[in-house]
C-alpha atoms as a PDB file:
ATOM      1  CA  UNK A   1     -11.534 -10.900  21.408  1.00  0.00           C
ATOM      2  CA  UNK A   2     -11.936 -12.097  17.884  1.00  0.00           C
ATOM      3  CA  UNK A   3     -11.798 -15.919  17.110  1.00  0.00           C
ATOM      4  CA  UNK A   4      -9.473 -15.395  13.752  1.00  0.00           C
ATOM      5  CA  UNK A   5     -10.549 -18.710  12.943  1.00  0.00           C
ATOM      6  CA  UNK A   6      -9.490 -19.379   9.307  1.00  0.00           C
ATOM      7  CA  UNK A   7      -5.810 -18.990  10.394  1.00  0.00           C
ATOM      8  CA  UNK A   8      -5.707 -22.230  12.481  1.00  0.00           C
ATOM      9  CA  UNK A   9      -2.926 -24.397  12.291  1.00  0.00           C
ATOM     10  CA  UNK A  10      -1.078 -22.155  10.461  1.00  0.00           C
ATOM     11  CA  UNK A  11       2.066 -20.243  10.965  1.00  0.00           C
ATOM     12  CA  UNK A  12       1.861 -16.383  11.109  1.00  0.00           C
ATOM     13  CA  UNK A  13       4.372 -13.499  11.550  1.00  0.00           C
ATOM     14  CA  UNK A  14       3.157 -10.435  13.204  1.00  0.00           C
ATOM     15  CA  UNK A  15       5.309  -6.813  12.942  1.00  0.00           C
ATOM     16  CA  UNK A  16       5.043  -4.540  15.386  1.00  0.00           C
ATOM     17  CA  UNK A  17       3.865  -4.816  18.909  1.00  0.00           C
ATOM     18  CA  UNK A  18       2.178  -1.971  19.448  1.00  0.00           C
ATOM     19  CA  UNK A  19      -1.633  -2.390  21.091  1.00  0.00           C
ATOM     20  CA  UNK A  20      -2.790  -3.527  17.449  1.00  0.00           C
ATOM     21  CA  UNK A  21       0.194  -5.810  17.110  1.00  0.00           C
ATOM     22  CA  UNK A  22       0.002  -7.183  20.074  1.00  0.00           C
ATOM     23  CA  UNK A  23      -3.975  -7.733  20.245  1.00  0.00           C
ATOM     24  CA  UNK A  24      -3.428  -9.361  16.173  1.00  0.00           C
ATOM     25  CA  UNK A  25      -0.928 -11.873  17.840  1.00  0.00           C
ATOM     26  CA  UNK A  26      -3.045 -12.965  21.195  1.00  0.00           C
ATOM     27  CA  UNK A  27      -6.224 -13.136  18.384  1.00  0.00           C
ATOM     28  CA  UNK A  28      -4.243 -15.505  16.337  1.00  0.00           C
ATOM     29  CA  UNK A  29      -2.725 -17.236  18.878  1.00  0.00           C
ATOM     30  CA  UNK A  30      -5.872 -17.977  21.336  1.00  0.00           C
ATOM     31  CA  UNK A  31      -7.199 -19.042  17.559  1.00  0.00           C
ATOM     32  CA  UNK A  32      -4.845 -21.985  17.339  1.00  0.00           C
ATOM     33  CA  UNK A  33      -2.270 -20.020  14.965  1.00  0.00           C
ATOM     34  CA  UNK A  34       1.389 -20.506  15.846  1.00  0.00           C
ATOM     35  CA  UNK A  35       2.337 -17.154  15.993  1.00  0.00           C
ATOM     36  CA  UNK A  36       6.026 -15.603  15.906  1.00  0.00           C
ATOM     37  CA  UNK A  37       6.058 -11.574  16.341  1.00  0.00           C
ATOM     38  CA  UNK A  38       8.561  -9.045  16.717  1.00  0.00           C
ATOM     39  CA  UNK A  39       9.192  -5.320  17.034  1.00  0.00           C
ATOM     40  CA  UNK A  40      12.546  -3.399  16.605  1.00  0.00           C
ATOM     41  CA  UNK A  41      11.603  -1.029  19.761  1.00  0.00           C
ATOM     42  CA  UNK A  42      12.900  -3.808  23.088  1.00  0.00           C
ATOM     43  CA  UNK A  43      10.578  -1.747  25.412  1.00  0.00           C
ATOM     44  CA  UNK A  44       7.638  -2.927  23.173  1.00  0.00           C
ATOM     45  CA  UNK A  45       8.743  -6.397  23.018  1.00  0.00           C
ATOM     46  CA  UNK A  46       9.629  -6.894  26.346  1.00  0.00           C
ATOM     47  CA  UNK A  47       5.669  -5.715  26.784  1.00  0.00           C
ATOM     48  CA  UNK A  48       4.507  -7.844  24.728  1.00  0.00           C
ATOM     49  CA  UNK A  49       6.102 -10.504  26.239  1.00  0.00           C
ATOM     50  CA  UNK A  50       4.008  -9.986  29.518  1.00  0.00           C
ATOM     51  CA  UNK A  51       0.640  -9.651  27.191  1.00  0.00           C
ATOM     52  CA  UNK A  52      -2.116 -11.459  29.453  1.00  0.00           C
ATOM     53  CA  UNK A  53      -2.920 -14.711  27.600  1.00  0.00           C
ATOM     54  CA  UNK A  54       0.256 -14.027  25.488  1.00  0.00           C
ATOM     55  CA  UNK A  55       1.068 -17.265  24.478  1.00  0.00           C
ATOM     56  CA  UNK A  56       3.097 -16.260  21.284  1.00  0.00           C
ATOM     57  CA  UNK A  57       6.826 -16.366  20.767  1.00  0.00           C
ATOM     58  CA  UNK A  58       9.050 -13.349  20.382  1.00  0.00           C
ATOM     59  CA  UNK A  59      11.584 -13.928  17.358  1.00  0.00           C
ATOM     60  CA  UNK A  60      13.504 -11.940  15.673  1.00  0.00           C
ATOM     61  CA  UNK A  61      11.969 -12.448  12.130  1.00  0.00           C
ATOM     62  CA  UNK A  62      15.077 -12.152  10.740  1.00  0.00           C
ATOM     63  CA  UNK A  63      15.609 -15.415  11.027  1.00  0.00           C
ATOM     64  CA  UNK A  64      11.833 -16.540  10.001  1.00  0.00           C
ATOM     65  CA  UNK A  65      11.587 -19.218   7.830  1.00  0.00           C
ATOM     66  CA  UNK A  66       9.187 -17.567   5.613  1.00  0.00           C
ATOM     67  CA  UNK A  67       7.834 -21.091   3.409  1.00  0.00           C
ATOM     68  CA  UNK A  68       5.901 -21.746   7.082  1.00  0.00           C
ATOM     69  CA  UNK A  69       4.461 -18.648   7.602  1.00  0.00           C
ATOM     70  CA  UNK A  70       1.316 -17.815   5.564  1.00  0.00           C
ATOM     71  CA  UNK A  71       0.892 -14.154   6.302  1.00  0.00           C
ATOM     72  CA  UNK A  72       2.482 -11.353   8.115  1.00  0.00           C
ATOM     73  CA  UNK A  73       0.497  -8.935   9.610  1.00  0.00           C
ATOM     74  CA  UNK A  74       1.975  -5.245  10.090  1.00  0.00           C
ATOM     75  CA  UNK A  75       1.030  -2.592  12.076  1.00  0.00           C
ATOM     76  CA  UNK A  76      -0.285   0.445   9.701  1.00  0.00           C
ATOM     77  CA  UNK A  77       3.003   2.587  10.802  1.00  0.00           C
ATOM     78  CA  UNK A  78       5.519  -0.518   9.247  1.00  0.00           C
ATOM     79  CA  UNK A  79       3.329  -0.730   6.067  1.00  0.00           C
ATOM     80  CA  UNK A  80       5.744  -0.405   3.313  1.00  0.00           C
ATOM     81  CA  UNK A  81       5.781   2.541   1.094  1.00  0.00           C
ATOM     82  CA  UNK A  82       7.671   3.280  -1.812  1.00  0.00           C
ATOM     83  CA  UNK A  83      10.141   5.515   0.185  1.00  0.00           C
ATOM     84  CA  UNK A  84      11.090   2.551   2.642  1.00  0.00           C
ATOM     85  CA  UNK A  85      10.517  -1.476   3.416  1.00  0.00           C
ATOM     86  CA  UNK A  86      11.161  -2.974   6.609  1.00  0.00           C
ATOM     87  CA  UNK A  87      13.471  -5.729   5.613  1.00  0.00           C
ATOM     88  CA  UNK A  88      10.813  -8.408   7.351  1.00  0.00           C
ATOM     89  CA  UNK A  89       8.940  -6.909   4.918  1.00  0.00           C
ATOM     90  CA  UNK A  90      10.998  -7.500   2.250  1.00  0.00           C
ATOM     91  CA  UNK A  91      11.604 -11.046   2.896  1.00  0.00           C
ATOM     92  CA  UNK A  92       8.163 -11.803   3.286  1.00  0.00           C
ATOM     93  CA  UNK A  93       7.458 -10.848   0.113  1.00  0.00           C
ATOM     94  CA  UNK A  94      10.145 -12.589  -1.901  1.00  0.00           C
ATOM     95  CA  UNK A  95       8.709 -15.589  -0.359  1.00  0.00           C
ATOM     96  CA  UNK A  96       5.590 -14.606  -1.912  1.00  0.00           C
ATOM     97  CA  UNK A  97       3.625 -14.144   1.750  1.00  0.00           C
ATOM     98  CA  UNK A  98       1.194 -11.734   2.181  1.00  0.00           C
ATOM     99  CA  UNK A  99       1.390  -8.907   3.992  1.00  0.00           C
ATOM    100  CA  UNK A 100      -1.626  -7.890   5.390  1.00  0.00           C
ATOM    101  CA  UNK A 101      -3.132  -5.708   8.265  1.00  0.00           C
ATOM    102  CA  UNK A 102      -4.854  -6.602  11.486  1.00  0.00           C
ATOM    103  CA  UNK A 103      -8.357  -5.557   9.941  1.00  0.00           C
ATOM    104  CA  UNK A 104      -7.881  -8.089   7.477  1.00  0.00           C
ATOM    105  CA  UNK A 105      -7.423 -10.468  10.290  1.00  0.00           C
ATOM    106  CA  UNK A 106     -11.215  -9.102  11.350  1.00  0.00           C
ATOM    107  CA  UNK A 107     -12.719  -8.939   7.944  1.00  0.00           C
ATOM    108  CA  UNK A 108     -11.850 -12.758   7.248  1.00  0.00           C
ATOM    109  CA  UNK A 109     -13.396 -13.800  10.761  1.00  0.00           C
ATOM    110  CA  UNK A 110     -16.053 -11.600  10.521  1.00  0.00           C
ATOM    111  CA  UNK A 111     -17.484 -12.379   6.903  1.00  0.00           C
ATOM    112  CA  UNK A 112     -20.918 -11.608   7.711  1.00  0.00           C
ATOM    113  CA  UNK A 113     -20.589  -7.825   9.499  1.00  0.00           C
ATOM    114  CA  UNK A 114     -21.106  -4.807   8.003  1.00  0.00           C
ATOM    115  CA  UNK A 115     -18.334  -1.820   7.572  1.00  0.00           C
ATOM    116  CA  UNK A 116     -17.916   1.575   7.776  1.00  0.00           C
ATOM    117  CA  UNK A 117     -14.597   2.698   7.319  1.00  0.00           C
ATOM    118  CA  UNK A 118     -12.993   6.138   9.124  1.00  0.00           C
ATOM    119  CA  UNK A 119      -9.986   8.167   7.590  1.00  0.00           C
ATOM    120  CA  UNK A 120      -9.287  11.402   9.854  1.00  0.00           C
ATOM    121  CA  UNK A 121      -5.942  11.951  10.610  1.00  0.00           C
ATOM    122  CA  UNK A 122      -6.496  15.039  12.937  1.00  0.00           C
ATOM    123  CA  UNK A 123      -8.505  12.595  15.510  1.00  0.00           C
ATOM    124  CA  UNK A 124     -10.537   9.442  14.668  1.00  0.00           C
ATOM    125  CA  UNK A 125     -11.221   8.589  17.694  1.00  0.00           C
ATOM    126  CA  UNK A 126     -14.069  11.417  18.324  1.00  0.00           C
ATOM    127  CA  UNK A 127     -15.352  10.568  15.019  1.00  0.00           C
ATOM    128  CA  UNK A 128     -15.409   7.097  15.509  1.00  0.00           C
ATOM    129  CA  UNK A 129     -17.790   7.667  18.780  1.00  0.00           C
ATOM    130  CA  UNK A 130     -19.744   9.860  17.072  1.00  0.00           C
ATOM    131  CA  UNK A 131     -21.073   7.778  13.741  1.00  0.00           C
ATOM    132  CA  UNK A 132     -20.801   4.637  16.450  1.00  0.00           C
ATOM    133  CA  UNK A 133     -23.183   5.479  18.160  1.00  0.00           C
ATOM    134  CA  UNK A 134     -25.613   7.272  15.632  1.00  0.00           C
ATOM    135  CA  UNK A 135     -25.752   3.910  14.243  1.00  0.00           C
ATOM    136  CA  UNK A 136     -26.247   1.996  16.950  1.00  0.00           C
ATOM    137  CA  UNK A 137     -29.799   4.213  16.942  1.00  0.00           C
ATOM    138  CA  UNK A 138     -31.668   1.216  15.717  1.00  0.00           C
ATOM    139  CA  UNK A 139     -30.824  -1.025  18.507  1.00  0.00           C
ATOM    140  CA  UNK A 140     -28.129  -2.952  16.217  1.00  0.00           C
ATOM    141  CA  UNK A 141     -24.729  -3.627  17.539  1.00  0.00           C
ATOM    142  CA  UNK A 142     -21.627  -1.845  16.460  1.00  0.00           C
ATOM    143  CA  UNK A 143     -18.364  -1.540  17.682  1.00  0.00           C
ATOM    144  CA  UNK A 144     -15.727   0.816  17.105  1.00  0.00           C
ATOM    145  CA  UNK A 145     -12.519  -0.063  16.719  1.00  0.00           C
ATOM    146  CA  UNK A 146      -8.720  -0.029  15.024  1.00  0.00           C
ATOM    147  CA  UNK A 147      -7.610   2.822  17.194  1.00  0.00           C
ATOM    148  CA  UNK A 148      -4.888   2.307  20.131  1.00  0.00           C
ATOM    149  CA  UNK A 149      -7.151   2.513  23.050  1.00  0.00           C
ATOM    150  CA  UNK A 150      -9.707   0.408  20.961  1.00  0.00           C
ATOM    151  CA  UNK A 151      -7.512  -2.508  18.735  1.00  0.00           C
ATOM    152  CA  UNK A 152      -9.670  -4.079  16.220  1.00  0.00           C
ATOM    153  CA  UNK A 153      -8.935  -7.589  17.214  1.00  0.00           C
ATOM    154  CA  UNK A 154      -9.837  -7.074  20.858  1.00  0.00           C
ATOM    155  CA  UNK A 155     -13.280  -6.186  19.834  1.00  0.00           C
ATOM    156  CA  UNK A 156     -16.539  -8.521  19.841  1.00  0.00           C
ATOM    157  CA  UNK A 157     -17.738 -10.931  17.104  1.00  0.00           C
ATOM    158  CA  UNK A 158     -21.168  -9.261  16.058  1.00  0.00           C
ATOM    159  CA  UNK A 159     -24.018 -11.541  14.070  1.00  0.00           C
ATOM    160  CA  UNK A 160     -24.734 -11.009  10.936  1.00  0.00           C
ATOM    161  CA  UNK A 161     -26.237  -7.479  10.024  1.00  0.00           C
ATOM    162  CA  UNK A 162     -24.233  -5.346  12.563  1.00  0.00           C
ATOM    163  CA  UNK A 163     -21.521  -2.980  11.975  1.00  0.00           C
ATOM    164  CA  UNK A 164     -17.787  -2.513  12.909  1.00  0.00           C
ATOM    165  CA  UNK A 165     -16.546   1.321  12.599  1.00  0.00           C
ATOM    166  CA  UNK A 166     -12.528   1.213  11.952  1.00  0.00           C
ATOM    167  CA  UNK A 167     -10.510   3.330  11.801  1.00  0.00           C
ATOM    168  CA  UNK A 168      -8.158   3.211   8.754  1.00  0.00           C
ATOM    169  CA  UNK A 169      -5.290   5.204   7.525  1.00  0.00           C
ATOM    170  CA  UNK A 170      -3.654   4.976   4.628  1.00  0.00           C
ATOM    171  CA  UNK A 171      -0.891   2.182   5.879  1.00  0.00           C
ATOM    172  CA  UNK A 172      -4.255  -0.011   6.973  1.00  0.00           C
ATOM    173  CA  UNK A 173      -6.276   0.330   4.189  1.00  0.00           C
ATOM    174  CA  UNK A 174      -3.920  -0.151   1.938  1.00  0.00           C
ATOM    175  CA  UNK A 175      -3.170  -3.720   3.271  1.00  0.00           C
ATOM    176  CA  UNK A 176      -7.095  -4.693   3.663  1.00  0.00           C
ATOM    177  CA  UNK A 177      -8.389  -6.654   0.897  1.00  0.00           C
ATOM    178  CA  UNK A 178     -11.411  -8.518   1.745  1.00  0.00           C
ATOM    179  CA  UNK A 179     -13.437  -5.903   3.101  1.00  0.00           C
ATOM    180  CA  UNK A 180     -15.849  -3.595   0.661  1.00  0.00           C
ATOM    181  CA  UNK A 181     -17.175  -0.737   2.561  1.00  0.00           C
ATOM    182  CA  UNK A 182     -20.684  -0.082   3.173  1.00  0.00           C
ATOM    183  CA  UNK A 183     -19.768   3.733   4.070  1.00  0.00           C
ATOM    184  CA  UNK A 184     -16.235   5.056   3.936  1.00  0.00           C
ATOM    185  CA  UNK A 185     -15.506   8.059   5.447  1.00  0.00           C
ATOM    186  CA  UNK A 186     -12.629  10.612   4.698  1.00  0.00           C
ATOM    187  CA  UNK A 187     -12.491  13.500   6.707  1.00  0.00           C
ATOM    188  CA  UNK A 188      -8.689  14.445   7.035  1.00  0.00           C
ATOM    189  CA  UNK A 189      -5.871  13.925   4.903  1.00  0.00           C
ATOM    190  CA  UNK A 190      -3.374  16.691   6.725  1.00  0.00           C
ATOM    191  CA  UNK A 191      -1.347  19.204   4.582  1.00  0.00           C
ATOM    192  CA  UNK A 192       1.391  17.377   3.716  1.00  0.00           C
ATOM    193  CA  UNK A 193       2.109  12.824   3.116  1.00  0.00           C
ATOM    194  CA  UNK A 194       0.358  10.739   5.794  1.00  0.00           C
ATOM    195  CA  UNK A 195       3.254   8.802   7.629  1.00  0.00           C
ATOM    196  CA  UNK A 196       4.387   6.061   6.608  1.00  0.00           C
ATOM    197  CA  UNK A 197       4.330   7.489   3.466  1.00  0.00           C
ATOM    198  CA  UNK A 198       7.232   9.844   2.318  1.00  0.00           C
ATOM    199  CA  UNK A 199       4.729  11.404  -0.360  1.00  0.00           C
ATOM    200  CA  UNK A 200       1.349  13.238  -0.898  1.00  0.00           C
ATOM    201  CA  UNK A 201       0.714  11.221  -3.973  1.00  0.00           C
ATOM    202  CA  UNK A 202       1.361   8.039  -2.353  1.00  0.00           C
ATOM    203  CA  UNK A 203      -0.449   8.475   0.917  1.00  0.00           C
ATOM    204  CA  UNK A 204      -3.428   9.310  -1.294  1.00  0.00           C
ATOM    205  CA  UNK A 205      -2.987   6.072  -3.393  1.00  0.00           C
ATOM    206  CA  UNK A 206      -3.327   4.309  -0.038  1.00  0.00           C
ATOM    207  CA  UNK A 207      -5.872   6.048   1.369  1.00  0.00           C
ATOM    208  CA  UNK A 208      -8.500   5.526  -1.823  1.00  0.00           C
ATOM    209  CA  UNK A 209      -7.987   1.920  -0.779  1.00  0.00           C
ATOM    210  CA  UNK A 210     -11.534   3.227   1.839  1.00  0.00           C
ATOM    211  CA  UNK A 211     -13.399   3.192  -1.795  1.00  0.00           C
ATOM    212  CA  UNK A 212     -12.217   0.038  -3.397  1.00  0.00           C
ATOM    213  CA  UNK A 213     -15.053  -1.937  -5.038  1.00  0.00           C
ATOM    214  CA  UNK A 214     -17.798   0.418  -3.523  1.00  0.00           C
ATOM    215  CA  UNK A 215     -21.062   0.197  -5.699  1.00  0.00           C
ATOM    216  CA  UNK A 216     -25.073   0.579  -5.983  1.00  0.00           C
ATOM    217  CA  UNK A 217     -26.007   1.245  -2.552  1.00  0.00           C
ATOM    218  CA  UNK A 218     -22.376   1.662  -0.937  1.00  0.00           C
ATOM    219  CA  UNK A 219     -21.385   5.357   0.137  1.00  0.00           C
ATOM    220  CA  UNK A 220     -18.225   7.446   0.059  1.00  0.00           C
ATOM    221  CA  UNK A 221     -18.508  10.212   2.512  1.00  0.00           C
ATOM    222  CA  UNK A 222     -15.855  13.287   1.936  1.00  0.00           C
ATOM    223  CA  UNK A 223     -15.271  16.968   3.632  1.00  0.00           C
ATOM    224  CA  UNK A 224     -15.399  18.784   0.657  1.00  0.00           C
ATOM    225  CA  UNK A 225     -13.658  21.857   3.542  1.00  0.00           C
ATOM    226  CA  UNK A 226     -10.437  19.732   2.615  1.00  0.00           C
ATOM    227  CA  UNK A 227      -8.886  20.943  -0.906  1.00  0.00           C
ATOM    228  CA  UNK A 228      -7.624  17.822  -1.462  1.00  0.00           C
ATOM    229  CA  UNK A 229     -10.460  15.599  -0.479  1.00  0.00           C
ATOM    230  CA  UNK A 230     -12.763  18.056  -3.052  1.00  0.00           C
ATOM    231  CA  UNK A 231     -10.196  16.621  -5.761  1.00  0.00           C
ATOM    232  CA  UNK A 232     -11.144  12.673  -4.662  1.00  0.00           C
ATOM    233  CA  UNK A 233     -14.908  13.963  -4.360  1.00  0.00           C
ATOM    234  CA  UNK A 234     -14.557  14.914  -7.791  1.00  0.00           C
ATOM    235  CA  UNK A 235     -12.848  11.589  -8.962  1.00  0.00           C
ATOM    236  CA  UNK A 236     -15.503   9.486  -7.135  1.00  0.00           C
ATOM    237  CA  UNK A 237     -18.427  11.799  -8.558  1.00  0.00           C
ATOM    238  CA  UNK A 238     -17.077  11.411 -12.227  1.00  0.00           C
ATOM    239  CA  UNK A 239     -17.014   7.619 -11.701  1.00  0.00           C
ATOM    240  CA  UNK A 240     -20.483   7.435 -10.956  1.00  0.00           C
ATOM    241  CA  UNK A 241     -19.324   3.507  -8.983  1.00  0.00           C
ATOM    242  CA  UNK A 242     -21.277   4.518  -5.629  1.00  0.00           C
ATOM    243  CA  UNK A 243     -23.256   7.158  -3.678  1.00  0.00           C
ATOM    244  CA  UNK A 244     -21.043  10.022  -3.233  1.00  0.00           C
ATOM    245  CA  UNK A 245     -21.952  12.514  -0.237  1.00  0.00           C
ATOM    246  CA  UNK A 246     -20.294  15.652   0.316  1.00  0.00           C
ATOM    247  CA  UNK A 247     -19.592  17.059   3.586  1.00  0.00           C
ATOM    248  CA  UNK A 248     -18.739  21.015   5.232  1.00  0.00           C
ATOM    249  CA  UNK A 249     -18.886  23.056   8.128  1.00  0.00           C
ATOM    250  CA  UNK A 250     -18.795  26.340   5.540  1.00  0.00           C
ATOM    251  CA  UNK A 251     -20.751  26.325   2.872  1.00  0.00           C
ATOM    252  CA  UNK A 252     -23.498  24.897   1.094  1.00  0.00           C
ATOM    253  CA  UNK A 253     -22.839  21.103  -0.356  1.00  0.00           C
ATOM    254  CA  UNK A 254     -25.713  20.561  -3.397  1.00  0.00           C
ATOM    255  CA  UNK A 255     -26.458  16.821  -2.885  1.00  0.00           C
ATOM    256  CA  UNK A 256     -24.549  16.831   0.377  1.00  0.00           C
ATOM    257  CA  UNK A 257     -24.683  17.406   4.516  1.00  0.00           C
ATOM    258  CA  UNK A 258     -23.378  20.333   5.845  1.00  0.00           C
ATOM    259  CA  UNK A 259     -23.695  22.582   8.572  1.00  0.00           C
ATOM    260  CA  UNK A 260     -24.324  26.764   8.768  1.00  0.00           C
ATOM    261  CA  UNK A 261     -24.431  28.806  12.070  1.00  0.00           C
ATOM    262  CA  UNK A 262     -24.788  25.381  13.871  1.00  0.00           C
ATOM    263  CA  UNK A 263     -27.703  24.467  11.536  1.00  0.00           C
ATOM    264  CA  UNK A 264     -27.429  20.959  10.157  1.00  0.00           C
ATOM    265  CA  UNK A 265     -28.778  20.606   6.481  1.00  0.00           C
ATOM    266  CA  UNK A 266     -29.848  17.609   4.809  1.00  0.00           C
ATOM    267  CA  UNK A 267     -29.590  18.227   0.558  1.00  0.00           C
ATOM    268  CA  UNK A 268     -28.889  14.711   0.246  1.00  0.00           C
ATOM    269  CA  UNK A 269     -32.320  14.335  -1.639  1.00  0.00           C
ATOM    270  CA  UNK A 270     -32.230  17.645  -3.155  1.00  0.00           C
ATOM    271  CA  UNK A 271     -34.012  19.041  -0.416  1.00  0.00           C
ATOM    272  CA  UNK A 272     -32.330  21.049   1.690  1.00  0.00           C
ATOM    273  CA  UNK A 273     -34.017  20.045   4.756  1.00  0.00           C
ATOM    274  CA  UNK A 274     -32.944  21.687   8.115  1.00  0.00           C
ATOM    275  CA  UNK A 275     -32.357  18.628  10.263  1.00  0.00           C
ATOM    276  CA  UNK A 276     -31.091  20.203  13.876  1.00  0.00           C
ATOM    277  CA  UNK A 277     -29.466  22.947  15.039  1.00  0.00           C
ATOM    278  CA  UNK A 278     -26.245  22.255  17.021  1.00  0.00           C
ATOM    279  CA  UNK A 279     -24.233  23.633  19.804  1.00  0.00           C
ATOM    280  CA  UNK A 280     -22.538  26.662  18.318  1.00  0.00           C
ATOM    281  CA  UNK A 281     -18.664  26.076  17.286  1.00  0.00           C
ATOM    282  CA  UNK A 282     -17.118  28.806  19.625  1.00  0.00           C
ATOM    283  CA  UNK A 283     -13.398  26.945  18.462  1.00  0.00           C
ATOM    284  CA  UNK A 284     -11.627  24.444  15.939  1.00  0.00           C
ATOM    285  CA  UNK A 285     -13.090  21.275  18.010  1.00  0.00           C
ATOM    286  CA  UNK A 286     -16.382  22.938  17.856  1.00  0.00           C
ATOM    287  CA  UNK A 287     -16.194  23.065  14.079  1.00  0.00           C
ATOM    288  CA  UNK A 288     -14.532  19.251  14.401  1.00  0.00           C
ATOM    289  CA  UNK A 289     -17.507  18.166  16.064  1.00  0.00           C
ATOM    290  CA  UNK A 290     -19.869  20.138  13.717  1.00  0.00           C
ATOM    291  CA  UNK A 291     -17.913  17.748  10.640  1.00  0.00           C
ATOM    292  CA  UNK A 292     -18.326  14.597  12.940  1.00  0.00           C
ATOM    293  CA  UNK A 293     -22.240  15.370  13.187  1.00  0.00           C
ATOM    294  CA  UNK A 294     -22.300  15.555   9.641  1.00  0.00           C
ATOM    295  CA  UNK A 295     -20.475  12.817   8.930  1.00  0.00           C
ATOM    296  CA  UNK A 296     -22.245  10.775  11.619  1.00  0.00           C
ATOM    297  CA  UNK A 297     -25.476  11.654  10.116  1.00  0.00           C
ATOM    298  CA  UNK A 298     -24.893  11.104   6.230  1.00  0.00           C
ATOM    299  CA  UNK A 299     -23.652   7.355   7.866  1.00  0.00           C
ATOM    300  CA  UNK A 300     -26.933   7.259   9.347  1.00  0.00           C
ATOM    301  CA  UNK A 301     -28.807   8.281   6.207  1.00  0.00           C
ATOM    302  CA  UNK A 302     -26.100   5.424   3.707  1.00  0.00           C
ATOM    303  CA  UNK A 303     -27.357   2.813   6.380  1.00  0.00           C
ATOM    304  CA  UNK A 304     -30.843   3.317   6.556  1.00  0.00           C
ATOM    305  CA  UNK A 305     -31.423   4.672   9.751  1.00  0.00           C
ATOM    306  CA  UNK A 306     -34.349   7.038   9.792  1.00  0.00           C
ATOM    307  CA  UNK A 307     -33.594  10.605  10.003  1.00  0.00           C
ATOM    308  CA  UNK A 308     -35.517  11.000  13.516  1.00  0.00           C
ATOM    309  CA  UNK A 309     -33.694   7.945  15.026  1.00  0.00           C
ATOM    310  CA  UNK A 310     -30.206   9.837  13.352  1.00  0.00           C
ATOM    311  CA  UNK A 311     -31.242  12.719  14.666  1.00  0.00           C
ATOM    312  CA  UNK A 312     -32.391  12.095  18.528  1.00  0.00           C
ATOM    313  CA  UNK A 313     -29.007   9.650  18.633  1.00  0.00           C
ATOM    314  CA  UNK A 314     -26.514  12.539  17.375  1.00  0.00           C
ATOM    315  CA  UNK A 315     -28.038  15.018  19.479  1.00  0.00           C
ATOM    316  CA  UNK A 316     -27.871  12.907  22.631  1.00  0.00           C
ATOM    317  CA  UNK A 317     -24.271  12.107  22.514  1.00  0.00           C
ATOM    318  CA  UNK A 318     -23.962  16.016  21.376  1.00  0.00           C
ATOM    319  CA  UNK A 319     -25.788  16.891  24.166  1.00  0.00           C
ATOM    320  CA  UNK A 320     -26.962  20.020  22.236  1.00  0.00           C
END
């Protein structure tokens, strides 16, 4: 569990007590926080309540007295959107508190790790594994984490030099501000807004918060298979800000990674070098895994892992 550190002493409200939630407020907590959380849904309280080390209080914030508490931390589904605002929500913000997510939690205890940032919002979990543990090819620890089964605050503090791999929709990036990421990866946007958001246009303001302040060396990673990822890809590209990597399981990406009749390509360099050749995608998760190779590997290449360390890692948890 993470030592959130700069957040004792002080008061802090968390929203929702769902495996994030309830990890954020145990973090702050066993970090010498006072913490008061909440969560509409009784059966989630009432679990929370029985948290092992739980030693925070369950309060209806309500009734928070919001000129003690220095931040409230929401779970990505109660991020507020233009569409809706929990009234905690609300409050906290006429009081001028921040709102902020649980990764922001990690980022400010955890100034000295690196980032890669995941947006899929058909199943991040897979692709998390996959770009985890290409990384980890070069003997450097990295964690994945920011999905249920994996809460980012339950993970381990890493030295300086390793990487975290989160997972971050749209209502978690958009309340992360201290972290710039070293690759940020969008894979999946759906067809229609990504909840909590009530529109397409919104959810995609949110979810360009994966590319905020990227520069020089710093990579944005996009399947160029999703129409209206191409459009970011674009954006990004006309910018010029970072390195901008396209992605497909379909066609040829100039400048990109991509993968033909199982073949992965490298044209990152401009030189279309045929890297492996996968499993072949017999159905959808085949093709899913295909993207996730890619994805893992133009990671791999943004980091500096060498291509033969990439490679032999990616094809090993492949098995292929």
């Amino acid at each position: 569990m993470i030592d959130v550190f700069p957040f004792s002493g002080f008061t802090v409200a968390v929203l929702g007590l769902g495996p994030s939630g309830i990890a954020a407020a145990r973090a702050l907590s066993l970090s010498g926080a006072t913490v008061r959380a909440w969560d509409d849904d009784a059966a989630r309280r009432d679990q929370a309540a029985n948290a092992e080390d739980g030693q925070f209080e369950i309060l209806d914030l309500a009734d928070n007295d919001w000129s003690e508490t220095v931040s409230l931390i929401v779970e990505p589904s109660l991020a507020p959107t233009d569409d809706a605002v929990h009234p905690v929500v609300a409050a906290a913000k006429v009081a001028d508190c921040e709102v902020i997510s649980d990764v922001e939690l990690l980022a400010r205890a955890q100034r000295d790790a690196s980032y890669v940032g995941v947006a899929d919002r058909n199943h991040d979990g897979r692709a998390l594994e996959v770009i985890t543990h290409v990384l980890s090819a070069t003997g450097q620890d990295v964690e994945a984490a920011g999905t249920d089964d994996l809460p980012a605050l339950d993970s381990w503090a890493l030295e300086a030099g390793c990487t975290y791999v989160l997972s971050m929709p749209p209502g978690r990036s958009a309340h992360t501000l201290s972290i710039t990421f070293d690759a940020a990866v969008l894979l999946d946007t759906g067809s229609g807004a990504w909840p909590p958001y009530g529109s397409i246009k919104e959810s995609k303001a949110a979810t360009n918060w994966l590319f905020h302040r990227q520069s020089g060396p710093q990579g944005a990673i996009l399947n160029l298979d999703n129409p209206a990822i191409a459009k970011v890809f674009q954006e990004l590209k006309r910018k010029k800000a970072q390195i901008v990597i396209g992605l497909s399981t379909r066609k040829k990406i100039p400048g990109g990674v991509y993968v033909l009749n199982g073949q992965l390509y490298d044209d990152i360099a401009g030189q279309d070098v045929p890297v492996c050749q996968l499993s072949e995608a017999e159905d959808e998760a085949g093709r899913r895994d295909h993207l996730y190779a890619a994805a893992a590997y133009a990671c791999a290449a943004i980091r500096d892992v060498p291509p033969h360390m990439a490679v032999a890692s990616l094809m090993a948890f492949l098995s292929v």
